[in-house]
PDB file of N, CA and C in Angstrom:
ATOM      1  N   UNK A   1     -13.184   8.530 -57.311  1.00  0.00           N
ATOM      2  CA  UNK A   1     -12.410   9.477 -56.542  1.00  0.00           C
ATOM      3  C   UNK A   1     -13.277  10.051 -55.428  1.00  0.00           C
ATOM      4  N   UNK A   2     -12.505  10.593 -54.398  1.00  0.00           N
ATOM      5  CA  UNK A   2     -13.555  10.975 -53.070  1.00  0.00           C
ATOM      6  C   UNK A   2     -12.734  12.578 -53.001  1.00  0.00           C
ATOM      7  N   UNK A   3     -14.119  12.779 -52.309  1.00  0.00           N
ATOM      8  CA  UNK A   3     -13.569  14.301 -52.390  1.00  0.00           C
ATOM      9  C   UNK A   3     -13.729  14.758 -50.517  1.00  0.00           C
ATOM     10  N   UNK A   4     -12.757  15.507 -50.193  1.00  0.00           N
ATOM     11  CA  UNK A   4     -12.486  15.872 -48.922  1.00  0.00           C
ATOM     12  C   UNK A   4     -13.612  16.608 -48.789  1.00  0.00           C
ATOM     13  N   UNK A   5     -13.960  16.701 -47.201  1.00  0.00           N
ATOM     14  CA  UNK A   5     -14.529  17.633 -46.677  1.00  0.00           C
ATOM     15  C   UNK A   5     -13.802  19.448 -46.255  1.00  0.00           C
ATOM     16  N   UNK A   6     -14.354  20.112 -46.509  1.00  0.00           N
ATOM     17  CA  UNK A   6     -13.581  21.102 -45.876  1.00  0.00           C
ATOM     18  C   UNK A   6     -13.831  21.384 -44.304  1.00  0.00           C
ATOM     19  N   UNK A   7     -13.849  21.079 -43.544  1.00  0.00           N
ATOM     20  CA  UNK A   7     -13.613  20.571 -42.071  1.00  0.00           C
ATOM     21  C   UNK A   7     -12.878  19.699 -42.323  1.00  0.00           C
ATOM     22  N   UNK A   8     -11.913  20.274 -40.863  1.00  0.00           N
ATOM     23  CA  UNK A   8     -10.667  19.361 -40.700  1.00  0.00           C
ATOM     24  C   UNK A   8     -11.801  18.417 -39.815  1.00  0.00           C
ATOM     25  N   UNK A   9     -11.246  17.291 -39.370  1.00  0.00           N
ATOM     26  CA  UNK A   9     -11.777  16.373 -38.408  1.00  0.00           C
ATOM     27  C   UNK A   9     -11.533  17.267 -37.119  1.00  0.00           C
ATOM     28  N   UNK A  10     -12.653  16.194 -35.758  1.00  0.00           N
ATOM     29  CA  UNK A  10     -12.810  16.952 -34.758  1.00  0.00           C
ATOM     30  C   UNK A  10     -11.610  16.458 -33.903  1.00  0.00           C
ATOM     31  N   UNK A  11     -10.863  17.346 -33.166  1.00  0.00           N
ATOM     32  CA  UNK A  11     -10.063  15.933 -32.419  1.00  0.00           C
ATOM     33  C   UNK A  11     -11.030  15.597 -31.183  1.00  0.00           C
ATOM     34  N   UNK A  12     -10.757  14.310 -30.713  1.00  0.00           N
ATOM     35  CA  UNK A  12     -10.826  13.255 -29.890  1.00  0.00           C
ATOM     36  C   UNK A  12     -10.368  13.606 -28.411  1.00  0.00           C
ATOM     37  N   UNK A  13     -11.404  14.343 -27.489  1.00  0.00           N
ATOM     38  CA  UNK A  13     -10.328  13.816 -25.938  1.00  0.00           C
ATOM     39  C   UNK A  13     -10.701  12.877 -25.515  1.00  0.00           C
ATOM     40  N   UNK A  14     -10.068  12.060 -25.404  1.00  0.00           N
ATOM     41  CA  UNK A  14     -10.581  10.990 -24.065  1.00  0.00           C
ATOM     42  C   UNK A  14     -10.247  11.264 -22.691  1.00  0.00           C
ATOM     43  N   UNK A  15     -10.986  11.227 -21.928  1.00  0.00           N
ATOM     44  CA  UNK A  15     -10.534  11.273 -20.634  1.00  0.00           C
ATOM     45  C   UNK A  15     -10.165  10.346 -19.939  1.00  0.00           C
ATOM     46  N   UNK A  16      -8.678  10.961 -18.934  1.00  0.00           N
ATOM     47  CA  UNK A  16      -7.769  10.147 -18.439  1.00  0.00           C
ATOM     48  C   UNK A  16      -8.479   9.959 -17.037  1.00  0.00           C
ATOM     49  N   UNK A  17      -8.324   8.829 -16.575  1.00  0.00           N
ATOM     50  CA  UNK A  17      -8.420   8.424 -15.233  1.00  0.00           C
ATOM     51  C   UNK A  17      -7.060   8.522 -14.486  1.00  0.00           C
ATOM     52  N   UNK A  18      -7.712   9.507 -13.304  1.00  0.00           N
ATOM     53  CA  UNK A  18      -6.348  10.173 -12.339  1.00  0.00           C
ATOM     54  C   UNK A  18      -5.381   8.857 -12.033  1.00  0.00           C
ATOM     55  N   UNK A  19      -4.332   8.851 -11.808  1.00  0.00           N
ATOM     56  CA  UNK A  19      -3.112   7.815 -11.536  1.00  0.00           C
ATOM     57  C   UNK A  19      -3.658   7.138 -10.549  1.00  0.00           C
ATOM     58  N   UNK A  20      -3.593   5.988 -10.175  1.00  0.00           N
ATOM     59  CA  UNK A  20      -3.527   5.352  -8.963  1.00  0.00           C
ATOM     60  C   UNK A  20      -2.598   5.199  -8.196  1.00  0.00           C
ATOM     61  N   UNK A  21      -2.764   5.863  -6.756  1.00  0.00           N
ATOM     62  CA  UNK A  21      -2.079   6.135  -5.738  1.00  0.00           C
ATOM     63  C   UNK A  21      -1.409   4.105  -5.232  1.00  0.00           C
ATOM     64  N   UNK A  22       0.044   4.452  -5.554  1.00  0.00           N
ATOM     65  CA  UNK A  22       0.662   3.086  -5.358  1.00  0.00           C
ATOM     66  C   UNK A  22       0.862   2.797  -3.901  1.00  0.00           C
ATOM     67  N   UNK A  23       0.416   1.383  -3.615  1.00  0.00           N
ATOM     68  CA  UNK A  23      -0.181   1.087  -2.140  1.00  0.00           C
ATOM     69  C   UNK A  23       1.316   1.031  -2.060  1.00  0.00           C
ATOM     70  N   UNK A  24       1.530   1.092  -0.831  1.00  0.00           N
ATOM     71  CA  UNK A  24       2.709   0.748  -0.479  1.00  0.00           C
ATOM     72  C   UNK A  24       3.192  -0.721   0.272  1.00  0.00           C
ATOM     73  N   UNK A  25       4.211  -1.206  -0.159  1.00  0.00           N
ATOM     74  CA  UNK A  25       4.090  -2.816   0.131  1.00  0.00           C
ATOM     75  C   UNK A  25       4.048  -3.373   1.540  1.00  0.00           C
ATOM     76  N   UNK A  26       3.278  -4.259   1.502  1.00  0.00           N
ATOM     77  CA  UNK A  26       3.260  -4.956   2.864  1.00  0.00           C
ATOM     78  C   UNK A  26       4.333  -4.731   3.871  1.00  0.00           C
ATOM     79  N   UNK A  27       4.781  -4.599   5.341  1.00  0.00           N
ATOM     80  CA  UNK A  27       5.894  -4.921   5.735  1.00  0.00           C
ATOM     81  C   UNK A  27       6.268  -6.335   5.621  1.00  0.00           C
ATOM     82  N   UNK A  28       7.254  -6.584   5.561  1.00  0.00           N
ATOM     83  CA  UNK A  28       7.978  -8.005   5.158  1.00  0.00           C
ATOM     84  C   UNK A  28       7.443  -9.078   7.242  1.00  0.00           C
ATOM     85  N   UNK A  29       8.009 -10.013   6.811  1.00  0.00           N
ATOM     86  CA  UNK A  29       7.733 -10.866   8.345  1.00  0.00           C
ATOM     87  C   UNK A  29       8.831 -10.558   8.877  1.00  0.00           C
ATOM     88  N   UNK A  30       9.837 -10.188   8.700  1.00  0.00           N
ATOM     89  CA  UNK A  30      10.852  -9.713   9.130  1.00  0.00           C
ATOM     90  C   UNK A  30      10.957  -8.505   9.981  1.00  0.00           C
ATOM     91  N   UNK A  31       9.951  -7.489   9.530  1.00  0.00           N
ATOM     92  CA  UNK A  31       9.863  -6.320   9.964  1.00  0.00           C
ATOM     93  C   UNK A  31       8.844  -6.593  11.255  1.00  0.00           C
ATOM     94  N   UNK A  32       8.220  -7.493  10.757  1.00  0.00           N
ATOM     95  CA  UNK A  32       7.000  -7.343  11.892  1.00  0.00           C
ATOM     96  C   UNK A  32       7.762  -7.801  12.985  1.00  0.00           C
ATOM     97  N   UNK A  33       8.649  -9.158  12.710  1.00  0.00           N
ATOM     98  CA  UNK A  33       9.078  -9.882  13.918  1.00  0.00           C
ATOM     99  C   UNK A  33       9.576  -8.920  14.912  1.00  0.00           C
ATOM    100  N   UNK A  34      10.893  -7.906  13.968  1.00  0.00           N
ATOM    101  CA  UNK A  34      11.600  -7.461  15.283  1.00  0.00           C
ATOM    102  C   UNK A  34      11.013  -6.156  15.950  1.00  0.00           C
ATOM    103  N   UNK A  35       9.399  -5.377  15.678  1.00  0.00           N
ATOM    104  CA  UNK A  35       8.908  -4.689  16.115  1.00  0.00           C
ATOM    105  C   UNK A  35       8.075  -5.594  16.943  1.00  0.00           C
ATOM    106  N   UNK A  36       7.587  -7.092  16.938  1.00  0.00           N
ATOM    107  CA  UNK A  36       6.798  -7.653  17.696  1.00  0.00           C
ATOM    108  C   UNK A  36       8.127  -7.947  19.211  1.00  0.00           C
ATOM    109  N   UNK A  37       9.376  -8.767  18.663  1.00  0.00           N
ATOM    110  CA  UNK A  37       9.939  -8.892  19.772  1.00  0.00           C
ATOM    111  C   UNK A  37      10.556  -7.685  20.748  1.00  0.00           C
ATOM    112  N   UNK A  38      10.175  -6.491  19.798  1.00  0.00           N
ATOM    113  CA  UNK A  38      10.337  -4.995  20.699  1.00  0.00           C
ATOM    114  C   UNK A  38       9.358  -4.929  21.836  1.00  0.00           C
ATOM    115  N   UNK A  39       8.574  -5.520  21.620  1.00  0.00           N
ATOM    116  CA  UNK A  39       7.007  -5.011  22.090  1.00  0.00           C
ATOM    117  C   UNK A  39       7.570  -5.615  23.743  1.00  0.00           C
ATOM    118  N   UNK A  40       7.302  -7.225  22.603  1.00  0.00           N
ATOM    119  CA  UNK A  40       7.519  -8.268  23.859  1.00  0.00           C
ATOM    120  C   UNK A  40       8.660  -8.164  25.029  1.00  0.00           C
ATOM    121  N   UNK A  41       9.789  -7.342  24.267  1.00  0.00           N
ATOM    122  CA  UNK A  41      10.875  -7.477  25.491  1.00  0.00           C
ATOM    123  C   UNK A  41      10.214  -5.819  26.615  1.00  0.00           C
ATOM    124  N   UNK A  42       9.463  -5.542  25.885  1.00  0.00           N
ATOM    125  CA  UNK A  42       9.239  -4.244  26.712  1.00  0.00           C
ATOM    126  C   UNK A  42       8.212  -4.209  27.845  1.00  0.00           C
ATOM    127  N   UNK A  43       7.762  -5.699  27.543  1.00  0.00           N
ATOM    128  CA  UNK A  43       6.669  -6.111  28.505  1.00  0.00           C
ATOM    129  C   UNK A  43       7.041  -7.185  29.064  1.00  0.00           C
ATOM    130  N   UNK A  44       8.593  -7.163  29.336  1.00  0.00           N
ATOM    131  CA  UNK A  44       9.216  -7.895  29.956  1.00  0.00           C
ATOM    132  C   UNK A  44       8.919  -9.687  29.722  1.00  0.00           C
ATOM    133  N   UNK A  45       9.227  -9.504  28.969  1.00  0.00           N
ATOM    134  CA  UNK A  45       9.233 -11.360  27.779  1.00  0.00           C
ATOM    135  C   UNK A  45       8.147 -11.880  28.951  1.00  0.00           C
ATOM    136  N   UNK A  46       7.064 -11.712  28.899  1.00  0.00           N
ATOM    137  CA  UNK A  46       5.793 -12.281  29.453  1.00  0.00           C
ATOM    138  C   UNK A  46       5.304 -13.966  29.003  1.00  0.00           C
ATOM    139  N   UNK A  47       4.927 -14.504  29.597  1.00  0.00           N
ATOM    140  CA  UNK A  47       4.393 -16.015  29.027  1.00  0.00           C
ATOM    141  C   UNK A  47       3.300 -15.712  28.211  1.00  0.00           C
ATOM    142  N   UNK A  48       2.941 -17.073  27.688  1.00  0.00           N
ATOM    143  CA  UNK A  48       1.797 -16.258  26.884  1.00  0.00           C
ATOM    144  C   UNK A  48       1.199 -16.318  25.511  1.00  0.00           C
ATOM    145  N   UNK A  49       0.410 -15.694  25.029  1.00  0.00           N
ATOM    146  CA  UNK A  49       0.109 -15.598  23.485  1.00  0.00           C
ATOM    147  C   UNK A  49       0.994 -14.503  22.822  1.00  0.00           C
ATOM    148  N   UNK A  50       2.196 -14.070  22.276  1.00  0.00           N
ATOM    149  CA  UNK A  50       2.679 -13.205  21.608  1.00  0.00           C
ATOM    150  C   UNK A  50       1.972 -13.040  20.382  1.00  0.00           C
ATOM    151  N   UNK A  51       0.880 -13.582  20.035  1.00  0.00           N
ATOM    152  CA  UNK A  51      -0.383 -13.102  18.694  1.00  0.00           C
ATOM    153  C   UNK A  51      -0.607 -11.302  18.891  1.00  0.00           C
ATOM    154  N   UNK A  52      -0.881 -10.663  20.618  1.00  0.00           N
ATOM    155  CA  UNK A  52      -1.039  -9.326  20.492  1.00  0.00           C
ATOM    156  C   UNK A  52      -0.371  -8.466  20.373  1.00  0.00           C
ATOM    157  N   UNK A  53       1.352  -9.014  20.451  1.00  0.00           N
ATOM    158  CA  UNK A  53       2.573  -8.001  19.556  1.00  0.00           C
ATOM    159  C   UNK A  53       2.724  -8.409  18.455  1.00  0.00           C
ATOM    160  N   UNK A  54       2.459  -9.486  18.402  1.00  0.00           N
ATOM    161  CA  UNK A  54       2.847  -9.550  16.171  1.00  0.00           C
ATOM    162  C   UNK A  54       1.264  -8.528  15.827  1.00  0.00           C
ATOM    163  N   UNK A  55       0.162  -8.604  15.955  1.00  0.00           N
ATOM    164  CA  UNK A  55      -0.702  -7.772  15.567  1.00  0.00           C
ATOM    165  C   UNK A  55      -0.597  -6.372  15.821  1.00  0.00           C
ATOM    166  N   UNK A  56      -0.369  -6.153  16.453  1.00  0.00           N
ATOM    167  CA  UNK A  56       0.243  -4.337  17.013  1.00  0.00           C
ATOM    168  C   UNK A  56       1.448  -4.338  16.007  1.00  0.00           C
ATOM    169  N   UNK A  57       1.968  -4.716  16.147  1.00  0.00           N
ATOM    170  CA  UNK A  57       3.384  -4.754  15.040  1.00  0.00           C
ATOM    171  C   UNK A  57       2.900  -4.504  14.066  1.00  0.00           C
ATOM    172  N   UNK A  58       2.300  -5.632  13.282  1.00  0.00           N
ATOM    173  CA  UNK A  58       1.934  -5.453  11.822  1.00  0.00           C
ATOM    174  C   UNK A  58       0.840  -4.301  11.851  1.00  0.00           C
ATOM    175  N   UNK A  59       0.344  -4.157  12.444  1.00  0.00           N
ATOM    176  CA  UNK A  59      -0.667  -2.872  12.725  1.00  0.00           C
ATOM    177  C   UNK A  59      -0.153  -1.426  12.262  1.00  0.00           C
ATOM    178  N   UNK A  60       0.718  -1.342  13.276  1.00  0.00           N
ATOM    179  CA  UNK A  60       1.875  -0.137  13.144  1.00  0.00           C
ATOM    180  C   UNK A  60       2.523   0.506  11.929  1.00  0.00           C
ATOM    181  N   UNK A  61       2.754  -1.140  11.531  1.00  0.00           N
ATOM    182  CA  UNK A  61       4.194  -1.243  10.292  1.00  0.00           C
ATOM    183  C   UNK A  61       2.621  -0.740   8.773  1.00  0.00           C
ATOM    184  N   UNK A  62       1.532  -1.571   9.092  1.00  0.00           N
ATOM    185  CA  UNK A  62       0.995  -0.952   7.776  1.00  0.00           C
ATOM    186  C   UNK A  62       0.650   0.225   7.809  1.00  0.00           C
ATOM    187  N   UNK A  63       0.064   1.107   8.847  1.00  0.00           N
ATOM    188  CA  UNK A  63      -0.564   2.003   8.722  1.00  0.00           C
ATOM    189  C   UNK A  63       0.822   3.423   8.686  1.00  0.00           C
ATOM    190  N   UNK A  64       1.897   3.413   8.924  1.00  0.00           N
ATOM    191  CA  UNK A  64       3.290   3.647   8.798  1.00  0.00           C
ATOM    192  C   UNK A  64       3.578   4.085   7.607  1.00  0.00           C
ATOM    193  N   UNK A  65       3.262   3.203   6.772  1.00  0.00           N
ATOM    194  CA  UNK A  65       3.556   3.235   5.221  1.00  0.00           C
ATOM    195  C   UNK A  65       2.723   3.843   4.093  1.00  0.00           C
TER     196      UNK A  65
END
């Protein structure tokens, strides 16, 4: 036979690690497109590399969110 202690047990904290702040999701290619072809019609549909309105776009759209 075992015999109890008289102390209750100690409780236990563990410590929680604060929540993680949920990234917020990518903009879709969709989103980027029609803020890139915003760009582009605003710079009067220029010839060209349109690489520096899809990047401004997606630029925008992540830091946005």
């Amino acid at each position: 036979m075992t015999t109890k202690s008289s102390e209750a047990p100690k409780a236990t904290t563990k410590s929680r690690k604060p929540a993680a702040k949920k990234q917020a999701a990518a903009p879709s290619k969709e989103e980027i497109t029609r803020l890139a072809e915003k760009y582009w019609a605003e710079r009067g549909w220029p010839e060209g590399s349109p690489e520096q309105d899809w990047l401004r776009a997606e630029q925008e759209l992540k830091t946005a969110s």
